[in-house]
N, C-alpha and C. Protein backbone atom coordinates (compact mmCIF):
# COMPACT_ATOMS: atom_id res chain seq x y z
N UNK A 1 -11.96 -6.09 9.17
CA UNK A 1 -10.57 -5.67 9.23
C UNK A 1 -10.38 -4.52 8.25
N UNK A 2 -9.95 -3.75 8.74
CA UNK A 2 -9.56 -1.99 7.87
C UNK A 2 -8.53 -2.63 6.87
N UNK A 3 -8.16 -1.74 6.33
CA UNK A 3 -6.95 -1.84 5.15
C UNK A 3 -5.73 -1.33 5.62
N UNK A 4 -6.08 -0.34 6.79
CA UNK A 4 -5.38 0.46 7.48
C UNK A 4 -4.09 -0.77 8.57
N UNK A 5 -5.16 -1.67 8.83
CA UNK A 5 -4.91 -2.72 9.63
C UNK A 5 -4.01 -3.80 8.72
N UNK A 6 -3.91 -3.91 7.66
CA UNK A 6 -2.90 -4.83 6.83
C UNK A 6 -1.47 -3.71 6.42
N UNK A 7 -1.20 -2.67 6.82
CA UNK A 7 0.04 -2.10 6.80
C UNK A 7 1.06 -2.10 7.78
N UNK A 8 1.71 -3.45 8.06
CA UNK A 8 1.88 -3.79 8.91
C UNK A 8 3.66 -3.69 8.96
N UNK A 9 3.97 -3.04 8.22
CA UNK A 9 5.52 -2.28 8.00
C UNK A 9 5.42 -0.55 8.04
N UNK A 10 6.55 -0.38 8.06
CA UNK A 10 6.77 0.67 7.87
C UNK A 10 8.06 1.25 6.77
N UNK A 11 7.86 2.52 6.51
CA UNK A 11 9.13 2.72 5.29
C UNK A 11 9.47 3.77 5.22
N UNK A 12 10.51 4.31 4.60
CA UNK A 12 11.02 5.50 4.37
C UNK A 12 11.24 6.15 2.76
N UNK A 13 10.63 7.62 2.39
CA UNK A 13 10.47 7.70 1.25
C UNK A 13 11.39 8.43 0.94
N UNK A 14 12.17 8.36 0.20
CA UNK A 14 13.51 9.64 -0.04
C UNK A 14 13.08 10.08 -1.41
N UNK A 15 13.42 11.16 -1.73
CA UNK A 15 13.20 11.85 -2.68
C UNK A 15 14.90 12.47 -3.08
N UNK A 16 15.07 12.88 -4.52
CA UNK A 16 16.03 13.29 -5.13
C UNK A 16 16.65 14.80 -5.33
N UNK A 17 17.40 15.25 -4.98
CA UNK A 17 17.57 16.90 -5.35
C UNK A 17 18.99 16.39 -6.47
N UNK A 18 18.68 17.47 -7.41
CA UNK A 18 19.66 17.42 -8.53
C UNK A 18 20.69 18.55 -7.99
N UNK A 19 21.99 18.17 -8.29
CA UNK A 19 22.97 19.48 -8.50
C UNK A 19 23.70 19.38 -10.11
N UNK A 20 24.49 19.94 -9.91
CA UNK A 20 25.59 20.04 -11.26
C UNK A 20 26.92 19.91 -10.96
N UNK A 21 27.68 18.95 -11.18
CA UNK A 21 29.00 18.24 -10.23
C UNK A 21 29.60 19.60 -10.90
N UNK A 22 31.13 19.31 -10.39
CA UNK A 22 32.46 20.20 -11.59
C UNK A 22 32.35 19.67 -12.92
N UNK A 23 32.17 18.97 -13.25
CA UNK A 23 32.55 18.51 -14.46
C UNK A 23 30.94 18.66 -15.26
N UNK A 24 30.04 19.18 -14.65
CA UNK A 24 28.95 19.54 -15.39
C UNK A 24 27.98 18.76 -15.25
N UNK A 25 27.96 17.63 -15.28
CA UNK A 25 26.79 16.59 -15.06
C UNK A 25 25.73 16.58 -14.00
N UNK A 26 24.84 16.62 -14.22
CA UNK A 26 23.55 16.69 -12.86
C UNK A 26 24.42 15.07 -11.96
N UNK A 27 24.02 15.25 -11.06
CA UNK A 27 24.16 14.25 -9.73
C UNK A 27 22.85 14.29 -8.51
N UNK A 28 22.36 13.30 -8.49
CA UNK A 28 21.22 13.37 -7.46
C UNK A 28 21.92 12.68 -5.93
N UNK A 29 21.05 13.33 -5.29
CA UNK A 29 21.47 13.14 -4.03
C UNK A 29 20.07 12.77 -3.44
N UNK A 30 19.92 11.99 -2.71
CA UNK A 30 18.52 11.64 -2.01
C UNK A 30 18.80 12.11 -0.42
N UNK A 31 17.51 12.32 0.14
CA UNK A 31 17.37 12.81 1.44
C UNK A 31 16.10 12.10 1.60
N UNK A 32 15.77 11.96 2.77
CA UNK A 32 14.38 11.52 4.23
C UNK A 32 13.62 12.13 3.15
N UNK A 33 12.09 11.67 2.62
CA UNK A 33 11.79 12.93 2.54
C UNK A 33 10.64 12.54 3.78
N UNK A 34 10.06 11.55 3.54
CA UNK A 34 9.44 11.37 5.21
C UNK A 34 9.49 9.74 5.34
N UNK A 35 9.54 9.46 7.11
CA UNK A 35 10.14 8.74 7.52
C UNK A 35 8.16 7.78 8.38
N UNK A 36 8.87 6.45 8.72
CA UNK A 36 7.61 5.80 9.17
C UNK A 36 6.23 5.66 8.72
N UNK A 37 6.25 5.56 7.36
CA UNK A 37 5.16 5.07 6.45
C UNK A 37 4.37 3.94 6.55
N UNK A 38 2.95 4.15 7.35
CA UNK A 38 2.54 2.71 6.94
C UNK A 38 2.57 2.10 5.53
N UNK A 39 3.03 0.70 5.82
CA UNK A 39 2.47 0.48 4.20
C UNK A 39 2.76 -0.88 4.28
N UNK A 40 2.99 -1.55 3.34
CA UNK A 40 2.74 -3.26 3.07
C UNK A 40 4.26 -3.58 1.84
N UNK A 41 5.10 -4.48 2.26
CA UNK A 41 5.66 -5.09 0.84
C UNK A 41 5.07 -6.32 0.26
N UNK A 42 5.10 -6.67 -0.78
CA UNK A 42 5.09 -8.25 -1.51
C UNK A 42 6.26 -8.23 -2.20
N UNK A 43 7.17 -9.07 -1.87
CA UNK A 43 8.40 -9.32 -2.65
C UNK A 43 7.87 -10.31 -3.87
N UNK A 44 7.21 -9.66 -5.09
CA UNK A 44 6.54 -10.23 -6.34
C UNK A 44 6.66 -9.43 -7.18
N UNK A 45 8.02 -10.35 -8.49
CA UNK A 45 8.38 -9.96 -9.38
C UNK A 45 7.07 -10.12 -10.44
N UNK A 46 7.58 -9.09 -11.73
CA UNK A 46 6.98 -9.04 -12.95
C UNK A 46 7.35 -8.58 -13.98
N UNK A 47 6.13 -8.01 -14.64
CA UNK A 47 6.26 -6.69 -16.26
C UNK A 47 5.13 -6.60 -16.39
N UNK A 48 4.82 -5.39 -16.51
CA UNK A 48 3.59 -4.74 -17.02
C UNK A 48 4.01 -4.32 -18.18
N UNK A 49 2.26 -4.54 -19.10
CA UNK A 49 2.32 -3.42 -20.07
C UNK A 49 1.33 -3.24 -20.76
N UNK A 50 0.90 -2.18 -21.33
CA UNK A 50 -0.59 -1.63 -22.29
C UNK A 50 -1.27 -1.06 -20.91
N UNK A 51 -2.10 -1.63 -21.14
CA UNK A 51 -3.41 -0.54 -20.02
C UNK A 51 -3.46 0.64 -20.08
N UNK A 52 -4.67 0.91 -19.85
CA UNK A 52 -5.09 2.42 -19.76
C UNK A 52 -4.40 3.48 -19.51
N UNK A 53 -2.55 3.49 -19.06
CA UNK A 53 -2.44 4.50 -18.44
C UNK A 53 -0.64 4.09 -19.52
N UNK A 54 -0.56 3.18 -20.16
CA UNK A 54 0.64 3.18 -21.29
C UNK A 54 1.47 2.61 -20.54
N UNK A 55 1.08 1.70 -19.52
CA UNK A 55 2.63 1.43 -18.31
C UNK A 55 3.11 0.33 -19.15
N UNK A 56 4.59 0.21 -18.88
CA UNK A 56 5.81 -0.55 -19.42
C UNK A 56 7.14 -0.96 -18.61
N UNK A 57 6.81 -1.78 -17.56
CA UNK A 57 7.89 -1.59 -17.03
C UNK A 57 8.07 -2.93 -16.00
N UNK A 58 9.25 -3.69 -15.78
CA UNK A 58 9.21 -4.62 -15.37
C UNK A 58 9.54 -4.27 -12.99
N UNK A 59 9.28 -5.02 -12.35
CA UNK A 59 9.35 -4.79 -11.15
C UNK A 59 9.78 -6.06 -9.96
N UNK A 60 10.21 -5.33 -9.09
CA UNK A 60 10.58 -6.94 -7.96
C UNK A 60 9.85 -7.05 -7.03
N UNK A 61 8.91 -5.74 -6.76
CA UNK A 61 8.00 -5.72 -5.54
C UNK A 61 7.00 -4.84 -6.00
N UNK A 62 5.83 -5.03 -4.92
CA UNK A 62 4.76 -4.10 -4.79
C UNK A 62 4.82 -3.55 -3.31
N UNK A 63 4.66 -2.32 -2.97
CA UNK A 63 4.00 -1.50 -2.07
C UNK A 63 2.87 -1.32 -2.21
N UNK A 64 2.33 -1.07 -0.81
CA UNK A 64 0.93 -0.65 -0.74
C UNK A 64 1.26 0.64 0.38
N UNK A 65 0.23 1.41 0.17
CA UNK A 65 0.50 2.54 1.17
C UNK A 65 -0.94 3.56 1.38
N UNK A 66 -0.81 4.21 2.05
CA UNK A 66 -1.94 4.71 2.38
C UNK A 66 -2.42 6.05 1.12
N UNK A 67 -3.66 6.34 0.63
CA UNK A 67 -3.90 7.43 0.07
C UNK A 67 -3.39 8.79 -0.39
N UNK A 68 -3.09 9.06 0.55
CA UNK A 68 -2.82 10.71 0.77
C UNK A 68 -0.63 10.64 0.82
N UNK A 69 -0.32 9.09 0.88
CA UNK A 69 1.16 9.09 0.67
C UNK A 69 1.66 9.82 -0.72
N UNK A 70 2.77 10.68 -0.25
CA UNK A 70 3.84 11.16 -1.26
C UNK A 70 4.65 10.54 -1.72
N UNK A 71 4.47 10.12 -3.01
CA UNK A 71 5.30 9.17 -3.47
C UNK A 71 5.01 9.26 -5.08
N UNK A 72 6.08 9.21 -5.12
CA UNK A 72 6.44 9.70 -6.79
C UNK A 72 7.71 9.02 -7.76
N UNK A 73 6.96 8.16 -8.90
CA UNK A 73 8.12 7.60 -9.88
C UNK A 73 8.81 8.54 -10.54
N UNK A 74 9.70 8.27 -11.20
CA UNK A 74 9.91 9.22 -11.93
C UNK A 74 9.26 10.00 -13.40
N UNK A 75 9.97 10.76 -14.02
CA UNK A 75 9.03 11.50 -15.62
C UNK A 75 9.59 11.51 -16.11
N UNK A 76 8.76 11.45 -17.57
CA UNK A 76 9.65 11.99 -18.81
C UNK A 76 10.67 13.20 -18.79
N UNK A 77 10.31 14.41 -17.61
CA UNK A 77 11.09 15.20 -18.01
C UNK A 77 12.41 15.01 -17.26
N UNK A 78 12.76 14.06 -16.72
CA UNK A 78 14.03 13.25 -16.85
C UNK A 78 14.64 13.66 -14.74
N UNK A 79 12.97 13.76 -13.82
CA UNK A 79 13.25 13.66 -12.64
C UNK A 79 13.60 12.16 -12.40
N UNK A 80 14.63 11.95 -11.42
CA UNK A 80 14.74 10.97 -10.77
C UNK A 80 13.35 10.31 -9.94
N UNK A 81 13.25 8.82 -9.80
CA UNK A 81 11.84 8.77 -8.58
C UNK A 81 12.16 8.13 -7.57
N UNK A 82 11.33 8.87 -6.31
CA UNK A 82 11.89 8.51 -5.51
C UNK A 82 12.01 7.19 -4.87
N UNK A 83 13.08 6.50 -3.70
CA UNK A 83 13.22 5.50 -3.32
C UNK A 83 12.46 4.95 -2.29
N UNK A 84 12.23 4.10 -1.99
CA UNK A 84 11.87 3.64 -1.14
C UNK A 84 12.76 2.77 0.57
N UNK A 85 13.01 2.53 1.25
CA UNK A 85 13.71 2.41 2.26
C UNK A 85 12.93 1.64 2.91
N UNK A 86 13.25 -0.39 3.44
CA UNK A 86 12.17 -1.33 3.85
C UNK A 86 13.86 -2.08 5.02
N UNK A 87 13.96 -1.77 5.81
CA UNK A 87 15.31 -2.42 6.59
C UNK A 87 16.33 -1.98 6.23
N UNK A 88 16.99 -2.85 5.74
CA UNK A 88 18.43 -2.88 4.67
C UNK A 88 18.07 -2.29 3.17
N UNK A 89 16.98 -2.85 2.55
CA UNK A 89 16.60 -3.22 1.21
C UNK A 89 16.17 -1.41 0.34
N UNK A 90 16.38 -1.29 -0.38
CA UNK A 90 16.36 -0.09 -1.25
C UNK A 90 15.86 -0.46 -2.40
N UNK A 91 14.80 0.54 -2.77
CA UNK A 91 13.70 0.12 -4.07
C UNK A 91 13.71 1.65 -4.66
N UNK A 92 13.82 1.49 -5.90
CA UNK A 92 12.94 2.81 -6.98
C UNK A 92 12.02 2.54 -7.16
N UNK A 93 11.24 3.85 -7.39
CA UNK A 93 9.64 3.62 -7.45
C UNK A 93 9.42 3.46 -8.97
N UNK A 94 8.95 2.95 -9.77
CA UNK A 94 8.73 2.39 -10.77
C UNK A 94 7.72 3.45 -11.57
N UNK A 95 6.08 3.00 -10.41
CA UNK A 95 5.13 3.38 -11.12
C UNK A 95 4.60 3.44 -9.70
N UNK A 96 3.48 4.37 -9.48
CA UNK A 96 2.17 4.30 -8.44
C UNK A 96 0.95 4.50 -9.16
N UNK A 97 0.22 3.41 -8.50
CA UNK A 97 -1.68 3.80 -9.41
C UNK A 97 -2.88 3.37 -8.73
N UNK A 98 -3.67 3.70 -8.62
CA UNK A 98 -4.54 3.41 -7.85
C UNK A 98 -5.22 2.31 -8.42
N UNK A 99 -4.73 0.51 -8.17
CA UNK A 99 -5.69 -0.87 -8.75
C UNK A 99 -6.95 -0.34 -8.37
N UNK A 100 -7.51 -0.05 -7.09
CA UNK A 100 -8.72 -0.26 -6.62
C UNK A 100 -9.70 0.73 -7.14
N UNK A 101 -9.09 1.64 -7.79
CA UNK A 101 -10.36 2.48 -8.18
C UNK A 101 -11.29 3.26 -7.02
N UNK A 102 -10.59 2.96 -5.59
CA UNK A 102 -11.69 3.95 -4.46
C UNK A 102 -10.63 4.45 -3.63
N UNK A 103 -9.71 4.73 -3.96
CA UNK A 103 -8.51 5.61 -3.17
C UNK A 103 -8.66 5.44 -1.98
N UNK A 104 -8.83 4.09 -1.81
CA UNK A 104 -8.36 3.76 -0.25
C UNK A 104 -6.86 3.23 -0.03
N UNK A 105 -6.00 3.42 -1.26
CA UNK A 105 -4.37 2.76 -1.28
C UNK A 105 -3.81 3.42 -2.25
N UNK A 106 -2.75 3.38 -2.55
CA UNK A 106 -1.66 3.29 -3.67
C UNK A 106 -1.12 1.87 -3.73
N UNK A 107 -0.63 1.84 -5.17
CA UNK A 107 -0.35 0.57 -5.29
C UNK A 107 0.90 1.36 -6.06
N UNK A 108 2.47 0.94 -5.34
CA UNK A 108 3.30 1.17 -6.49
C UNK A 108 4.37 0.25 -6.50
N UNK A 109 5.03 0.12 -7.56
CA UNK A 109 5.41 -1.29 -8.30
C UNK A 109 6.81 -0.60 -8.35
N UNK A 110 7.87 -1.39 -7.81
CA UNK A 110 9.25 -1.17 -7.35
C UNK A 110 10.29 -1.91 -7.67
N UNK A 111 11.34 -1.21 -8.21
CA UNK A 111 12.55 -1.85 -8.64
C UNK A 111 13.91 -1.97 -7.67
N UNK A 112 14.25 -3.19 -7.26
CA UNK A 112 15.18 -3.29 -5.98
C UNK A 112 16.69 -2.74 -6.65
N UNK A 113 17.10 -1.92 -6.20
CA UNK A 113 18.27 -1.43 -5.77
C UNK A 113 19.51 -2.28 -5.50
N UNK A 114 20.47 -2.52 -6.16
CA UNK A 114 21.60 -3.91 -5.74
C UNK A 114 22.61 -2.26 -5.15
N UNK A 115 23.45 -3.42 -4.11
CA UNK A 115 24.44 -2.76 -3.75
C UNK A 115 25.58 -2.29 -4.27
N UNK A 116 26.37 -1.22 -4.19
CA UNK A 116 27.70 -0.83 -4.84
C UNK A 116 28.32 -1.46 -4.78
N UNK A 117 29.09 -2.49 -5.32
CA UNK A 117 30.68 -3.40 -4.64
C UNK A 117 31.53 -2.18 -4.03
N UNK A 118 32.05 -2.69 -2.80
CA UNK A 118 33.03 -2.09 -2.20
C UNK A 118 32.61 -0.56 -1.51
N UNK A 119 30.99 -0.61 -1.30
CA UNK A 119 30.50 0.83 -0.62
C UNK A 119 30.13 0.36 0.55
C-alpha cells in the first residue's frame, strides 16, 4: 500500500494577504490558495517541545500531505500561517516538518479555529 493511498481526504489551503485598514492596522484576509489536497487528518491533541528544530507549541490535529504541498506556518517576522479547510472545520497551521526523514510527507501540526459568535 503507497502512502499516496492513505490520503484519503481532501483540503483546502488558504493563505493570508495583509492590507492596512483606515485606522492603520494590518488586517489579513485569506484566499483559496489551492483547492483539493490529498492529505490525511488525525483529530490528536498535544504540545510539543525542544527538538532539533526549537518547536513549542501546543495542537488539536495532525495533517499529513503530500511532499511537494505548499503549506506554510507562520514566522517570526510576524506573517500570518496559512489555514487549512477539512468540511466545515478550519485549522492554522502551527508547524510543518518532515517526521520521516525521506520526504515522502509533511507532517503539520494544527490549531482548530472556533467560530465567531454571531458570524
Amino acid at each position: 500500500m503507497s502512502l499516496t493511498s492513505l490520503l484519503s481526504q481532501t483540503c483546502t489551503i488558504r493563505r493570508a494577504s495583509v492590507s492596512v485598514s483606515a485606522t492603520g492596522l494590518p488586517t489579513a484576509t485569506y484566499a483559496d490558495l489551492t483547492t483539493g489536497v490529498r492529505c490525511l487528518l488525525q483529530g490528536k491533541s498535544g504540545r510539543t517541545s525542544g527538538g532539533p528544530q526549537g518547536l513549542d507549541f501546543a495542537f488539536d490535529a495532525v495533517l499529513f500531505v503530500p511532499p511537494g504541498t505548499d503549506v506554510q506556518p507562520g514566522q517570526n517576522d510576524g506573517s500570518h500561517p496559512d489555514q487549512i479547510v477539512i468540511g466545515t472545520a478550519t485549522y492554522t497551521v502551527q508547524a510543518v516538518v518532515d517526521r520521516s526523514g525521506k520526504a515522502n510527507h509533511k507532517t503539520c501540526y494544527l490549531k482548530g479555529l472556533r467560530p465567531v459568535a454571531g458570524a
